[in-house]
PDB file of N, CA and C in Angstrom:
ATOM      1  N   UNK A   1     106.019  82.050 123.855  1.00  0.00           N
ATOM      2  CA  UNK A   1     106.694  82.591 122.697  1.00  0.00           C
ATOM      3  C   UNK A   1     107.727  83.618 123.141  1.00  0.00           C
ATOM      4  N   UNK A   2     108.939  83.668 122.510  1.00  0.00           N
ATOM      5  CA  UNK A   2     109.932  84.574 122.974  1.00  0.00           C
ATOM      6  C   UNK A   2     109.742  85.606 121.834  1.00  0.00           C
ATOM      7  N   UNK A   3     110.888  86.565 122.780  1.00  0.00           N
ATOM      8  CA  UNK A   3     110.970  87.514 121.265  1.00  0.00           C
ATOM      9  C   UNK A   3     111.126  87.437 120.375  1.00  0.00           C
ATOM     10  N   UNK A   4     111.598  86.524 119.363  1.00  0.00           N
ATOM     11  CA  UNK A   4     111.932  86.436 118.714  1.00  0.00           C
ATOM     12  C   UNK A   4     111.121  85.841 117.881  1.00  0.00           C
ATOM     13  N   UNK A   5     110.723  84.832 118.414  1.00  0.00           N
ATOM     14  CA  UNK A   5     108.980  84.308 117.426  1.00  0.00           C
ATOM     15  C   UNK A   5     108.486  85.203 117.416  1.00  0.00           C
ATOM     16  N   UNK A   6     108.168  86.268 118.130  1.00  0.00           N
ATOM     17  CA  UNK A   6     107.031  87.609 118.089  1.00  0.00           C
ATOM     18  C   UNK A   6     107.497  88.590 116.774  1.00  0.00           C
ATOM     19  N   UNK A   7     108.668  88.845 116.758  1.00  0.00           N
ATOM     20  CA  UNK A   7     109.461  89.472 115.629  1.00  0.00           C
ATOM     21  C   UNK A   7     109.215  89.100 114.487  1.00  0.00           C
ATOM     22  N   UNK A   8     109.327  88.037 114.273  1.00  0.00           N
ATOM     23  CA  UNK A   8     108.847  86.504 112.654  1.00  0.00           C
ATOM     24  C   UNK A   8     107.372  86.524 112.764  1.00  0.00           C
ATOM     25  N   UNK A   9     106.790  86.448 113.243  1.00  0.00           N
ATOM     26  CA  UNK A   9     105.375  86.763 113.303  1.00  0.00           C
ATOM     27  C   UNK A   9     104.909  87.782 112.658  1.00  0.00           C
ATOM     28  N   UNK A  10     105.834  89.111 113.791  1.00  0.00           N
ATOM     29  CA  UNK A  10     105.405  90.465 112.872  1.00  0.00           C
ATOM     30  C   UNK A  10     105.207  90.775 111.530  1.00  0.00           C
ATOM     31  N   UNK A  11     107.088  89.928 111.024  1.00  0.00           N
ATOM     32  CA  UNK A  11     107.073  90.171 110.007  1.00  0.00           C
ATOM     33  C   UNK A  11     106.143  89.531 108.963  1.00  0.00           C
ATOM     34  N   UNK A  12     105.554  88.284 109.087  1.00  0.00           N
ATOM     35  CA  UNK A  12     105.076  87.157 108.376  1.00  0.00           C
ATOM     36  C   UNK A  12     103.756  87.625 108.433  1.00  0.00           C
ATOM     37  N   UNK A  13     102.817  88.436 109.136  1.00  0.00           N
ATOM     38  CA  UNK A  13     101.907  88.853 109.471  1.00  0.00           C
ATOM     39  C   UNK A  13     101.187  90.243 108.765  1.00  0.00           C
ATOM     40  N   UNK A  14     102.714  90.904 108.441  1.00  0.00           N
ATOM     41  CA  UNK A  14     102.821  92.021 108.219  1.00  0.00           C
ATOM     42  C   UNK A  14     102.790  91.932 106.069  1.00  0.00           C
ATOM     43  N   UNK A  15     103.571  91.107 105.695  1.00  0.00           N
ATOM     44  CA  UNK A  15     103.949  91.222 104.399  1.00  0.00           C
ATOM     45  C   UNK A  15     102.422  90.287 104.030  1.00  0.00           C
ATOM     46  N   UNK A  16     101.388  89.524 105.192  1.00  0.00           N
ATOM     47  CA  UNK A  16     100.273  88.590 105.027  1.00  0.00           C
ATOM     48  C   UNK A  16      98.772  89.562 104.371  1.00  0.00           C
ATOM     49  N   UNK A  17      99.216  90.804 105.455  1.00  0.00           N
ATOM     50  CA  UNK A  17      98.408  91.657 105.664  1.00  0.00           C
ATOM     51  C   UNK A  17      98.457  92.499 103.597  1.00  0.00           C
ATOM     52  N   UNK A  18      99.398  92.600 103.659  1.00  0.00           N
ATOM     53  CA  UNK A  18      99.716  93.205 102.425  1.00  0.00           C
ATOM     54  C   UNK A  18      98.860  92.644 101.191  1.00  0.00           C
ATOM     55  N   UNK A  19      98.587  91.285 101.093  1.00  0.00           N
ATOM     56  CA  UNK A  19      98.405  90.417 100.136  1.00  0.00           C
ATOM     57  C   UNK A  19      97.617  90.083 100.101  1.00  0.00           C
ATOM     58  N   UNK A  20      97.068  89.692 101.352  1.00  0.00           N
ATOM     59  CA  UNK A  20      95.706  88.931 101.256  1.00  0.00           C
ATOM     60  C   UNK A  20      94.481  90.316 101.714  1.00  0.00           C
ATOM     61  N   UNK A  21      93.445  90.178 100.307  1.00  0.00           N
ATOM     62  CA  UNK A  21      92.484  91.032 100.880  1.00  0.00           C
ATOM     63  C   UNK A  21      91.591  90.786 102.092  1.00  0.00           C
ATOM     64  N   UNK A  22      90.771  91.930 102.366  1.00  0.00           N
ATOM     65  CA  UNK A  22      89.730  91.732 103.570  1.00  0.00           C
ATOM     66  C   UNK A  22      90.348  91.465 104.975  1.00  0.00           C
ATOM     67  N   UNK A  23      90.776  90.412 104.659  1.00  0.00           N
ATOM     68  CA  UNK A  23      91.609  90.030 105.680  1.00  0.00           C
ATOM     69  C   UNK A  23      92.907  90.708 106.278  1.00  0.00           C
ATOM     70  N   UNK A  24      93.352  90.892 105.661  1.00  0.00           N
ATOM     71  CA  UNK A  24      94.209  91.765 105.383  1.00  0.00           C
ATOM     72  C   UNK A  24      94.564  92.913 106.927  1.00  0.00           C
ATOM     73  N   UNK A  25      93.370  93.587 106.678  1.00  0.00           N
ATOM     74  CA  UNK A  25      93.043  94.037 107.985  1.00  0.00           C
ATOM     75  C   UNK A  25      93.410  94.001 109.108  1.00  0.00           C
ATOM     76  N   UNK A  26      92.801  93.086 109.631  1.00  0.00           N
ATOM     77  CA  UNK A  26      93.240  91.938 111.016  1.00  0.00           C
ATOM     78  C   UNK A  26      94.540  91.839 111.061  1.00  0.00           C
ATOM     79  N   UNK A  27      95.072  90.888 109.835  1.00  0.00           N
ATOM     80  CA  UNK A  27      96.472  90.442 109.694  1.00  0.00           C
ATOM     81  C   UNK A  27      97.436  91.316 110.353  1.00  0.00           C
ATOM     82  N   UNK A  28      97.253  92.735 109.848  1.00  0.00           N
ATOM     83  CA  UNK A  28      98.033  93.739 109.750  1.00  0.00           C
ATOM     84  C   UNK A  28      97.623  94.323 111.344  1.00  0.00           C
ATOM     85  N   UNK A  29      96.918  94.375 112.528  1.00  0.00           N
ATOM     86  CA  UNK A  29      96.511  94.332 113.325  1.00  0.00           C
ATOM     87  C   UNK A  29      97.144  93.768 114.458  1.00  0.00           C
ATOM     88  N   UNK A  30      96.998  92.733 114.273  1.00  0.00           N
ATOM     89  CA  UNK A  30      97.986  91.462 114.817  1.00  0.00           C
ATOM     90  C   UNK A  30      99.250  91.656 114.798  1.00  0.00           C
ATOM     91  N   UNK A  31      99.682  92.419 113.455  1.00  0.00           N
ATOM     92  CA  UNK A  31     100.968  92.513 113.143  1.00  0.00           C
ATOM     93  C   UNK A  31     101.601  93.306 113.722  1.00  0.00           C
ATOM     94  N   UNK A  32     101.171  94.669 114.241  1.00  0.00           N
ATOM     95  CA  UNK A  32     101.793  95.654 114.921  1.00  0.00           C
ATOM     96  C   UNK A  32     101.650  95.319 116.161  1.00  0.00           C
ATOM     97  N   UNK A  33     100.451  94.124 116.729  1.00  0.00           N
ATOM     98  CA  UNK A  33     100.666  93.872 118.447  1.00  0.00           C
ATOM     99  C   UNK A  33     101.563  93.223 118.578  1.00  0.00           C
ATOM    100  N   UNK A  34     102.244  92.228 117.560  1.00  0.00           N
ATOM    101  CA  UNK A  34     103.265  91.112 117.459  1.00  0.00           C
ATOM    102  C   UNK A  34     104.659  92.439 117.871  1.00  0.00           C
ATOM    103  N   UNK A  35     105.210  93.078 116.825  1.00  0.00           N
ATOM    104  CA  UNK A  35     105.790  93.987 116.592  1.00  0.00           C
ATOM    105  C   UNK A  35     105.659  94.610 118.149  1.00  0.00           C
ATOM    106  N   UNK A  36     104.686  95.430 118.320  1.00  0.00           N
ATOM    107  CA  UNK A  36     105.088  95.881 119.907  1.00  0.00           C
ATOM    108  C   UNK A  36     105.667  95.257 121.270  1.00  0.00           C
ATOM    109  N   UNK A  37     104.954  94.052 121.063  1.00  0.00           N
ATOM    110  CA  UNK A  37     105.441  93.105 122.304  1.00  0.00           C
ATOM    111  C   UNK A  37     107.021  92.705 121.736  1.00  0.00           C
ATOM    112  N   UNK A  38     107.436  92.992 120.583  1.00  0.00           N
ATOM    113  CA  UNK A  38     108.500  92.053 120.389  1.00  0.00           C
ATOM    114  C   UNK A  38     109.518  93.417 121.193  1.00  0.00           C
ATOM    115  N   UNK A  39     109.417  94.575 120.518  1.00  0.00           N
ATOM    116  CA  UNK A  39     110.601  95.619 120.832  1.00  0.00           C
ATOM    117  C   UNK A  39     110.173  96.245 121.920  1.00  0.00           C
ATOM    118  N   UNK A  40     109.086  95.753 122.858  1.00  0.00           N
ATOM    119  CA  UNK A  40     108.819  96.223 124.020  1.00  0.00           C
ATOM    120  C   UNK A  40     110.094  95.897 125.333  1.00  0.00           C
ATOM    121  N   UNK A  41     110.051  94.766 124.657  1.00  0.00           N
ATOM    122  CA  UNK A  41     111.527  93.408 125.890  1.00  0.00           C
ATOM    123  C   UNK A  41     113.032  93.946 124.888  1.00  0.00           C
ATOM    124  N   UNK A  42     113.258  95.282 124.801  1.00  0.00           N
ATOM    125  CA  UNK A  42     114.437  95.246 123.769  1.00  0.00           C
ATOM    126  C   UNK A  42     115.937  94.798 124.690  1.00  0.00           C
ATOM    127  N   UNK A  43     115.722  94.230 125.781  1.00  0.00           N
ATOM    128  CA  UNK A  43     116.662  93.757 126.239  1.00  0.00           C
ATOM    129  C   UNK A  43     117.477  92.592 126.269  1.00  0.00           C
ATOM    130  N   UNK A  44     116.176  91.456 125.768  1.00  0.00           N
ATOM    131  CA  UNK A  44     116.537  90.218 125.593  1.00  0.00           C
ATOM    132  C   UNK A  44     116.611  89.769 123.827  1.00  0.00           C
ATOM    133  N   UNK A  45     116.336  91.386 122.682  1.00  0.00           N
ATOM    134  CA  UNK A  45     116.282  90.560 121.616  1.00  0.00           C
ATOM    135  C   UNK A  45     117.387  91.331 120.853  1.00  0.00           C
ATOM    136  N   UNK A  46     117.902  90.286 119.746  1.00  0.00           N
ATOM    137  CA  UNK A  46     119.244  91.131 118.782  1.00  0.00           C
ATOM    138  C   UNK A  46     118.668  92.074 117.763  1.00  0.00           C
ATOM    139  N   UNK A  47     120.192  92.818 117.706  1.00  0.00           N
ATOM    140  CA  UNK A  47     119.945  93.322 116.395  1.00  0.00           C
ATOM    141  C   UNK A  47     118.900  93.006 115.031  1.00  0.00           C
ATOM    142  N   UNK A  48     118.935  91.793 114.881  1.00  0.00           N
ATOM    143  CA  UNK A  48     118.611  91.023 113.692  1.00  0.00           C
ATOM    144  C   UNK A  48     116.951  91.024 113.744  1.00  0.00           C
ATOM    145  N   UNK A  49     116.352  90.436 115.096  1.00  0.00           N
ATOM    146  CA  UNK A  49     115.353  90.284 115.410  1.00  0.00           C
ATOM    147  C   UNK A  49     114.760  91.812 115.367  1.00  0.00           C
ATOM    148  N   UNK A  50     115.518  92.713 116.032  1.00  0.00           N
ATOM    149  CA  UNK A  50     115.135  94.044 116.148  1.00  0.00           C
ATOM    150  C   UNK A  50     114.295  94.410 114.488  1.00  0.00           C
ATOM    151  N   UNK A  51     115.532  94.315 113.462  1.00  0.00           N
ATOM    152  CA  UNK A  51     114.794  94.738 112.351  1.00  0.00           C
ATOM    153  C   UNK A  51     113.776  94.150 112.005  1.00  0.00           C
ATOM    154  N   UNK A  52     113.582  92.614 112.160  1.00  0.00           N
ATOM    155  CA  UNK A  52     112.441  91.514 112.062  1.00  0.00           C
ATOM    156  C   UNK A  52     110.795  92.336 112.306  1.00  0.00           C
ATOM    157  N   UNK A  53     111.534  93.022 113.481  1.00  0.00           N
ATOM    158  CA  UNK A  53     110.105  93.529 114.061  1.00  0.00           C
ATOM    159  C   UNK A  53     109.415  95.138 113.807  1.00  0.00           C
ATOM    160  N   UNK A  54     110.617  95.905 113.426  1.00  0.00           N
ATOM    161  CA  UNK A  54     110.509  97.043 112.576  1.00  0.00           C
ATOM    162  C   UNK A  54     110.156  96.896 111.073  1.00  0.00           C
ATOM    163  N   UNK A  55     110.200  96.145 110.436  1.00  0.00           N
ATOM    164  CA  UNK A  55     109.848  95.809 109.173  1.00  0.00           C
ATOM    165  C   UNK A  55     108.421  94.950 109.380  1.00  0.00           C
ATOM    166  N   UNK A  56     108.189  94.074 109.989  1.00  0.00           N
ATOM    167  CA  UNK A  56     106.824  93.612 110.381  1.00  0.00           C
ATOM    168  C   UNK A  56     105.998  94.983 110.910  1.00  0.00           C
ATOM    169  N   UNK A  57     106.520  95.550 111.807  1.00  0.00           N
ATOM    170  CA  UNK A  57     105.294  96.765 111.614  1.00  0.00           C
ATOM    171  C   UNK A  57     105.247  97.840 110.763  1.00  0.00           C
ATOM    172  N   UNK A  58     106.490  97.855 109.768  1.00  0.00           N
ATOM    173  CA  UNK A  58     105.825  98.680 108.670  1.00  0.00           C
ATOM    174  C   UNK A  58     105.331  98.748 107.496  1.00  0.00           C
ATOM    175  N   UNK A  59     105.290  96.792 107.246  1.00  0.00           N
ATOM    176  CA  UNK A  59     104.689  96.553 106.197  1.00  0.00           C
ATOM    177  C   UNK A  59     103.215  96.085 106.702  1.00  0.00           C
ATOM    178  N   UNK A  60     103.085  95.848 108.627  1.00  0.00           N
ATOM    179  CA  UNK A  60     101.572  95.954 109.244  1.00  0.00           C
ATOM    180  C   UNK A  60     100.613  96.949 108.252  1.00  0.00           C
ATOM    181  N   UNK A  61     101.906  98.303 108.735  1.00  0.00           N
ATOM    182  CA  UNK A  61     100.914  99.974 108.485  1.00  0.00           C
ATOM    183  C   UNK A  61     100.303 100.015 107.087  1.00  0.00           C
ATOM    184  N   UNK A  62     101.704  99.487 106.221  1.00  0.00           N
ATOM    185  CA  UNK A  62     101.122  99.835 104.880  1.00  0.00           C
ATOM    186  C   UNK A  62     100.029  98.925 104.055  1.00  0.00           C
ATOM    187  N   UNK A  63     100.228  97.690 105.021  1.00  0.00           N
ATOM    188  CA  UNK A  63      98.863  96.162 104.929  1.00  0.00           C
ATOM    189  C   UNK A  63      97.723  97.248 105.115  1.00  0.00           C
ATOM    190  N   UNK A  64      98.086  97.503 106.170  1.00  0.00           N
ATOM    191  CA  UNK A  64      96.359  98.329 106.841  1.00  0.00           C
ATOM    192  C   UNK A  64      95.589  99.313 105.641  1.00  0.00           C
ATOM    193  N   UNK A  65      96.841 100.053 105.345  1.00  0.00           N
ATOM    194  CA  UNK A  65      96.534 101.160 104.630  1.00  0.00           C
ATOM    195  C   UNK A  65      95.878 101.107 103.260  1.00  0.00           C
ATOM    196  N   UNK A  66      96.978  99.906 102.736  1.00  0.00           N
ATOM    197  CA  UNK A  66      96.474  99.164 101.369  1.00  0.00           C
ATOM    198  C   UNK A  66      94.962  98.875 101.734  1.00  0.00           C
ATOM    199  N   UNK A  67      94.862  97.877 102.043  1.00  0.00           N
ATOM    200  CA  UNK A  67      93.486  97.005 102.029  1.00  0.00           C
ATOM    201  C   UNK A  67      92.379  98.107 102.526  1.00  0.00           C
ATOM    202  N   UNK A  68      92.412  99.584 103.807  1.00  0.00           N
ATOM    203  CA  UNK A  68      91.582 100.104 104.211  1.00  0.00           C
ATOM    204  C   UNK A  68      91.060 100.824 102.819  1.00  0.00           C
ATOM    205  N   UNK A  69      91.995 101.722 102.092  1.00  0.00           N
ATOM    206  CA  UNK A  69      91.859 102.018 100.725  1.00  0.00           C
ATOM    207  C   UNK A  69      91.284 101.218  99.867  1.00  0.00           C
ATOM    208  N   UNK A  70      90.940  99.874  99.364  1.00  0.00           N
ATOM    209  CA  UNK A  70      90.620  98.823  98.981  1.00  0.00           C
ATOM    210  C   UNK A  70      89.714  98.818  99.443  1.00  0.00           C
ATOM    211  N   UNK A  71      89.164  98.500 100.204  1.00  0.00           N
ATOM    212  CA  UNK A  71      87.816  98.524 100.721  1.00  0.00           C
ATOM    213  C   UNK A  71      86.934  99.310 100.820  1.00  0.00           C
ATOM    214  N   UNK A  72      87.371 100.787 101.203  1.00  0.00           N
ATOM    215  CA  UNK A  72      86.762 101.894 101.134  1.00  0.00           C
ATOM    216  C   UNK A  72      85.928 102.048  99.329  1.00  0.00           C
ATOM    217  N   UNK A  73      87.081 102.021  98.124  1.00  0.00           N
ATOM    218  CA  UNK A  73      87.101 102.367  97.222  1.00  0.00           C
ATOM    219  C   UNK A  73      86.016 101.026  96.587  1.00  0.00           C
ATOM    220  N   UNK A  74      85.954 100.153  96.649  1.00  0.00           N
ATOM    221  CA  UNK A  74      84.919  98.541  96.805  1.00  0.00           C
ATOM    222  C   UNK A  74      83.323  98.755  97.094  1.00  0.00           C
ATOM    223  N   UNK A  75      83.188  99.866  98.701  1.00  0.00           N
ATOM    224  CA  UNK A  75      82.319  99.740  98.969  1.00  0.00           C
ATOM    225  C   UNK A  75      81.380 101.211  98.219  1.00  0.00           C
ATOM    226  N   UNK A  76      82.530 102.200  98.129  1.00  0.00           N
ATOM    227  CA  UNK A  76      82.279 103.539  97.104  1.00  0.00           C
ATOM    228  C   UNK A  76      81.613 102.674  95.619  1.00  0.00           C
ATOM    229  N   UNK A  77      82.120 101.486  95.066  1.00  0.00           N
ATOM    230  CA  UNK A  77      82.102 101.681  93.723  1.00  0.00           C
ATOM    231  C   UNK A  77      80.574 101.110  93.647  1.00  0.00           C
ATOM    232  N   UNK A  78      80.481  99.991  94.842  1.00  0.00           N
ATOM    233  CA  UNK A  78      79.200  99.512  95.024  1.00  0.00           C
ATOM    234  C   UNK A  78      78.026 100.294  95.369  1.00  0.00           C
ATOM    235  N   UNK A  79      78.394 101.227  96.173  1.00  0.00           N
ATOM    236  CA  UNK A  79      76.658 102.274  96.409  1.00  0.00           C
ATOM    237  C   UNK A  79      76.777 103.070  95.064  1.00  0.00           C
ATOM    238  N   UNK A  80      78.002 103.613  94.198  1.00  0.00           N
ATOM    239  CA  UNK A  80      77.703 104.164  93.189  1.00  0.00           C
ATOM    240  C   UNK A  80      77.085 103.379  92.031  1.00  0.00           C
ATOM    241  N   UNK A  81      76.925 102.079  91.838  1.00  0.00           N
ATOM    242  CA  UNK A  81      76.479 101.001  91.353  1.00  0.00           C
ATOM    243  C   UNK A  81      74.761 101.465  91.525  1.00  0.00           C
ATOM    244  N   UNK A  82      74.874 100.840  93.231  1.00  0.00           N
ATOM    245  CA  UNK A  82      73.157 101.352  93.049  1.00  0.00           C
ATOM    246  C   UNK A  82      72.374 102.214  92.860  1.00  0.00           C
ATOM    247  N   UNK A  83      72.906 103.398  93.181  1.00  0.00           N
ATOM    248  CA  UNK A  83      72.699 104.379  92.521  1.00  0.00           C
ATOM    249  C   UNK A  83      72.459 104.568  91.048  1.00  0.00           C
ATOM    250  N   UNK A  84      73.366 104.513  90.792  1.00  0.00           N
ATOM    251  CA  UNK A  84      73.264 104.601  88.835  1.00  0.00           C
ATOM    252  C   UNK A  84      71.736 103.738  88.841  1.00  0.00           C
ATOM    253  N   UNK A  85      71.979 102.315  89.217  1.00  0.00           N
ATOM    254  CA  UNK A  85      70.326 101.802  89.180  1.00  0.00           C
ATOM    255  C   UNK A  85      68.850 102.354  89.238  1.00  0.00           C
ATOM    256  N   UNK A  86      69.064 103.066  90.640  1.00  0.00           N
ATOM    257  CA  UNK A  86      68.189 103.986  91.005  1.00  0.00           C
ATOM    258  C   UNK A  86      67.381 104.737  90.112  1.00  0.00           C
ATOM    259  N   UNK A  87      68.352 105.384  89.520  1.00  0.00           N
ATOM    260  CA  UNK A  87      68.572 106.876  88.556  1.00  0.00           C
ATOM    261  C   UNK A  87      67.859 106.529  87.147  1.00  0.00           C
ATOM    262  N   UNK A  88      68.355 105.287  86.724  1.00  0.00           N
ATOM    263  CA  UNK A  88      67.961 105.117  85.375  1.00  0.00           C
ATOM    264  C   UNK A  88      66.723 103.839  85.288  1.00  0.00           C
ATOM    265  N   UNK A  89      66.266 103.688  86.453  1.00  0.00           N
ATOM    266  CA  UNK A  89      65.218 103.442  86.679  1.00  0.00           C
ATOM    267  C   UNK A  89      63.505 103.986  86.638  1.00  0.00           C
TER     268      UNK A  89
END
């Protein structure tokens, strides 16, 4: 894979991460290693690709961020669930 698939990756990886829950995670994971390896070689890739891969890792961060929030707030609503059970038990 050249740079430039790594860049399209990022990005495709990155806006994947955003959308799809749980998964999400990973996606967004992947997405910033894609993203690093791409602007690591900034010698052999363009302008164009450049942004490809800056925008793949910052819609990685905000994938991550989304879904970690999401999940966090999922697994909060669920022990407060059992709880309440507990209680009025």
């Amino acid at each position: 894979m050249n740079d430039n698939n790594h860049a399209v990756t990022s990005l495709v990886l990155g806006i994947l991460s955003i959308v799809i829950p749980v998964i999400g995670v990973i996606l967004g994971i992947f997405g910033i290693i894609y993203a690093n390896k791409s602007t690591d070689e900034t010698i052999n890739i363009s302008d164009e690709y450049r942004k490809y891969a800056v925008a793949g890792k910052v819609c990685s961060i905000v994938g991550i961020c989304v879904q970690s929030i999401a999940i966090f707030f999922t697994v909060l609503a669920f022990l407060l669930f059992v709880f309440s059970l507990q209680l009025f038990m």
